[in-house]
Protein backbone atom coordinates (compact mmCIF):
# COMPACT_ATOMS: atom_id res chain seq x y z
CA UNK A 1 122.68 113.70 92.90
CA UNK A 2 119.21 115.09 93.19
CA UNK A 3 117.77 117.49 90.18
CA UNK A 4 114.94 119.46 90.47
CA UNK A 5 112.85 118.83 87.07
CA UNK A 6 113.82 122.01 84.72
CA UNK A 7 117.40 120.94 85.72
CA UNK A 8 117.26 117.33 84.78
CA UNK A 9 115.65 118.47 81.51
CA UNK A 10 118.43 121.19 80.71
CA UNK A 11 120.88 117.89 81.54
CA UNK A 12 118.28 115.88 78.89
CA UNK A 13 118.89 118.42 76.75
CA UNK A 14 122.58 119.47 76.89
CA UNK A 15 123.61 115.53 77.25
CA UNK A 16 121.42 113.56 75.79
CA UNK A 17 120.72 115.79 72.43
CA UNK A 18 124.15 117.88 72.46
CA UNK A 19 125.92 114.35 72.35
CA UNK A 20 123.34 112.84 69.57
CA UNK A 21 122.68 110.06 72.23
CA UNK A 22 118.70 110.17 70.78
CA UNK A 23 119.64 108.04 68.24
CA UNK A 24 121.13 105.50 69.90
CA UNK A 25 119.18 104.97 73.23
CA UNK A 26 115.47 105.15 73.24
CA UNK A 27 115.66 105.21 77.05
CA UNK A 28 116.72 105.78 80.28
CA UNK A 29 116.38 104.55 83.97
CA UNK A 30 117.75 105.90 86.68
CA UNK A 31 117.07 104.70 90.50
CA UNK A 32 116.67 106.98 93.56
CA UNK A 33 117.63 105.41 96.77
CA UNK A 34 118.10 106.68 100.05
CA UNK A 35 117.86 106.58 103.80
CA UNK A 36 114.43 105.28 104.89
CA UNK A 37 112.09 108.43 104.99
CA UNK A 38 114.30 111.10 103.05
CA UNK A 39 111.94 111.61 100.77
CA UNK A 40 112.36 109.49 97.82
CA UNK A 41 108.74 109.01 96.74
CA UNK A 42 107.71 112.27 97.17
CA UNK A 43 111.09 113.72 95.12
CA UNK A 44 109.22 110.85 92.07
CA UNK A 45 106.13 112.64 92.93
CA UNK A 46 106.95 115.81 91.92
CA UNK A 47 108.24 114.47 88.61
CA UNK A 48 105.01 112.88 88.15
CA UNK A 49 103.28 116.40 88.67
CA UNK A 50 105.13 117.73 86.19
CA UNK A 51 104.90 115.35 83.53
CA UNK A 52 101.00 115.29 84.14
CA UNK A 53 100.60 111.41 85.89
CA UNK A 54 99.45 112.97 88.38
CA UNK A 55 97.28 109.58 88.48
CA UNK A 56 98.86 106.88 90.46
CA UNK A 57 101.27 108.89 93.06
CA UNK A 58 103.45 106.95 94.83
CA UNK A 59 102.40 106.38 98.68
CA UNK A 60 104.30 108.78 101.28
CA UNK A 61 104.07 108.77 104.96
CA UNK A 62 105.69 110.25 108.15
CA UNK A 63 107.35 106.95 109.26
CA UNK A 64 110.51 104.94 107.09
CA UNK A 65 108.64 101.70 105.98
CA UNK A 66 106.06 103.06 103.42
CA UNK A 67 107.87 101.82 100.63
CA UNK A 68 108.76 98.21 100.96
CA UNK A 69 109.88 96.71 97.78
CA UNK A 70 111.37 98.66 94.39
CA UNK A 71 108.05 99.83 92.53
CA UNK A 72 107.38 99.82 88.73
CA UNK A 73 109.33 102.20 86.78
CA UNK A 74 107.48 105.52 86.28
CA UNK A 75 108.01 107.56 82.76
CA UNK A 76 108.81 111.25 83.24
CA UNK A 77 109.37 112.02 80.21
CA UNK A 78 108.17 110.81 76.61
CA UNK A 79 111.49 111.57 73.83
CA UNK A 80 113.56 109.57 74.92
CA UNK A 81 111.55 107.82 77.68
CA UNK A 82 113.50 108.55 80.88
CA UNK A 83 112.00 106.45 83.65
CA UNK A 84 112.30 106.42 87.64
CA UNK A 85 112.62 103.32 89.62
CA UNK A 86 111.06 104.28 93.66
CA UNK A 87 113.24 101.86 96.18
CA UNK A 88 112.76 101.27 99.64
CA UNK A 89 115.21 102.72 102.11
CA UNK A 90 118.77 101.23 101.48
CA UNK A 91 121.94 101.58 104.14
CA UNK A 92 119.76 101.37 107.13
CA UNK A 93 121.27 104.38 109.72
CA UNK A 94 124.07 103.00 112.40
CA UNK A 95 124.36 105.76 114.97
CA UNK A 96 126.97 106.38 116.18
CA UNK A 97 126.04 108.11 119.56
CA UNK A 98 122.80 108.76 121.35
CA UNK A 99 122.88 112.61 120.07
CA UNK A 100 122.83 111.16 116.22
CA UNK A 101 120.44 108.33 116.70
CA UNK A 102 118.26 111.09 118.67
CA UNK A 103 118.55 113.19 116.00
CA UNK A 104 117.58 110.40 113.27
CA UNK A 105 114.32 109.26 115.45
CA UNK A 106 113.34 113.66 115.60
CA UNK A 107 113.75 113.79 111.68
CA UNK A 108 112.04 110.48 111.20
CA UNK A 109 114.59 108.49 109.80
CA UNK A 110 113.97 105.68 112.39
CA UNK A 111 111.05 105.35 114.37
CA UNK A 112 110.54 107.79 116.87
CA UNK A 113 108.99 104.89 119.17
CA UNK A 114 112.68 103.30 119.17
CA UNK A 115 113.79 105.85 122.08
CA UNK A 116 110.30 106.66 122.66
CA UNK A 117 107.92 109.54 121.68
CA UNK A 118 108.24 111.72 124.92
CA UNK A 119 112.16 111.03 124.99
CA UNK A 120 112.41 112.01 121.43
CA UNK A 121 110.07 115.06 121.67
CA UNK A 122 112.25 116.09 124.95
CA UNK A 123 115.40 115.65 122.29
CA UNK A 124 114.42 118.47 119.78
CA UNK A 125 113.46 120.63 122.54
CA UNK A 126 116.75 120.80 124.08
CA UNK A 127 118.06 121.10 120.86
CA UNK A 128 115.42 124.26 119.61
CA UNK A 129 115.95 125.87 123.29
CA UNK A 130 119.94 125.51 122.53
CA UNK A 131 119.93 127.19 119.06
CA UNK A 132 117.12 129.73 120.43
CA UNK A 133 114.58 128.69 118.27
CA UNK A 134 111.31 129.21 119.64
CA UNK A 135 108.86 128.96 117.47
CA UNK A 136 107.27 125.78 119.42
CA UNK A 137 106.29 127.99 121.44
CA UNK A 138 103.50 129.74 119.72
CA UNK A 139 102.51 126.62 118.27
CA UNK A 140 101.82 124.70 121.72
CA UNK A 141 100.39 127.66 123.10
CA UNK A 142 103.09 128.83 125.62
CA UNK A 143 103.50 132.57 126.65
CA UNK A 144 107.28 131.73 126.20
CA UNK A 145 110.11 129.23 125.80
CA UNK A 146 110.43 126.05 128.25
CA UNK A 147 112.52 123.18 129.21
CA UNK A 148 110.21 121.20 130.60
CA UNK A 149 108.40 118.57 128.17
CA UNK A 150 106.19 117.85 130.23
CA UNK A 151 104.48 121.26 130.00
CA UNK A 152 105.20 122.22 126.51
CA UNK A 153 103.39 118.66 125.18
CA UNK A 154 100.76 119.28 127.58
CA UNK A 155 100.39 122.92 125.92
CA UNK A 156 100.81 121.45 122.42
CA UNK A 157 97.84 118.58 123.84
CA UNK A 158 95.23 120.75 124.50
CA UNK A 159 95.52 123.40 121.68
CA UNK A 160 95.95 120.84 118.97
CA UNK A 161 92.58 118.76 120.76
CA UNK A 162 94.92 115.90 122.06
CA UNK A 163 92.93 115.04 124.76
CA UNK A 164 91.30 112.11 126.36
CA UNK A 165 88.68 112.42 129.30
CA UNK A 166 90.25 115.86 130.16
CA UNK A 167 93.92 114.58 130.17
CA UNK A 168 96.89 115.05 127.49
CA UNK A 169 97.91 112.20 125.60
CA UNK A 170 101.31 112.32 125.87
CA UNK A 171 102.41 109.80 123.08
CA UNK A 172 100.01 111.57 121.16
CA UNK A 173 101.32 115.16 122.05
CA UNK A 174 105.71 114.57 120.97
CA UNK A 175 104.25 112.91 117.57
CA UNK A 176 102.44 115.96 116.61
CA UNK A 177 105.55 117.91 118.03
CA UNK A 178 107.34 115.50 116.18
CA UNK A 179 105.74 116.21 112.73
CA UNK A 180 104.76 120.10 113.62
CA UNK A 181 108.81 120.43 113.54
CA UNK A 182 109.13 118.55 110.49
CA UNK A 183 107.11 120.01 108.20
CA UNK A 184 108.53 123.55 109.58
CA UNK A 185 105.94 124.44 111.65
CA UNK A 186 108.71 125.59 114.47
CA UNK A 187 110.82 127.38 111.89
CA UNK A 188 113.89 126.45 109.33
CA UNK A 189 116.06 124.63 112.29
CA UNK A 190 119.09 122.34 111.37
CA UNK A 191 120.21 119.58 114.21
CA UNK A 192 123.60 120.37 113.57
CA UNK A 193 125.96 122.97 114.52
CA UNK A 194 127.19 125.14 111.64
């Protein structure tokens, strides 16, 4: 279950001082595991901005892998001391067709190099042109909507200075894409139908 901090410390303080539990436990630990790159360390992080440890902010990154091995425990609060334990990505994904390990390499959760950069880049396009979310549009620089990859990375390329000796860098190009959609550059899109 994930809390967002004012709810974990309305659960501290129903709970833990509701049940007189002070008394008898000085602190607690709890562990937040995941998929690889669903945001573990940055959900500790914004406990740590909260409690002021700002200092010392666990490393994040685009790509499953950053964290490797479970880290010290970081206090988030003081009375009782609750503490977080950061783990590296448990229960590795299995796909169980193309269209979900497709999906998985577009929202990071394995390396988009696994079907490739282009092939995944291609992927979410289908998928934005299919739920008529254009948004990638404006972003690469395209008067409108497109199909063809090719054209919209080359578009992307050249207005985000992707470039080398006058050509796109195509590899380049779909990870941009690839992040520009993630951090919701393209819009609030889900890769599922609902």
């Amino acid at each position: 279950i994930m809390y967002h901090f004012p709810d974990l410390k309305q659960w501290y303080q129903r709970r833990v001082r509701g049940d007189q539990l002070v008394a008898r436990k000085s602190s607690y630990l709890f562990f937040v595991s995941g998929l690889p790159n669903s945001g573990k360390s940055s959900f500790i992080n914004t406990f740590k901005k909260k409690s002021d440890q700002d200092k010392n902010k666990l490393r994040i990154g685009g790509e499953p892998g950053i964290t490797k091995n479970i880290s010290n425990k970081v206090r988030i609060f003081t009375a009782p001391s609750i503490y977080i334990y950061d783990t590296p990505g448990v229960n590795l994904p299995n796909p169980e067709n193309v269209h979900s390990a497709m999906k998985l390499a577009v929202i990071a959760a394995i390396p988009a190099h696994v079907p490739g950069q282009v092939e995944t880049a291609d992927y979410l396009l289908y998928w934005l042109n299919r739920k008529g979310e254009h948004g990638y549009a404006e972003q690469s620089g395209l008067a409108g909507p497109s199909n063809n990859v090719v054209e919209v990375l080359a578009h992307f390329a050249r207005k985000k200075d992707l470039m080398k000796k006058g050509r796109p860098r195509m590899k380049t190009a779909a990870e941009h894409f690839l992040r520009a959609f993630n951090l919701g550059l393209f819009g609030k899109v889900i890769l599922e139908d609902v």
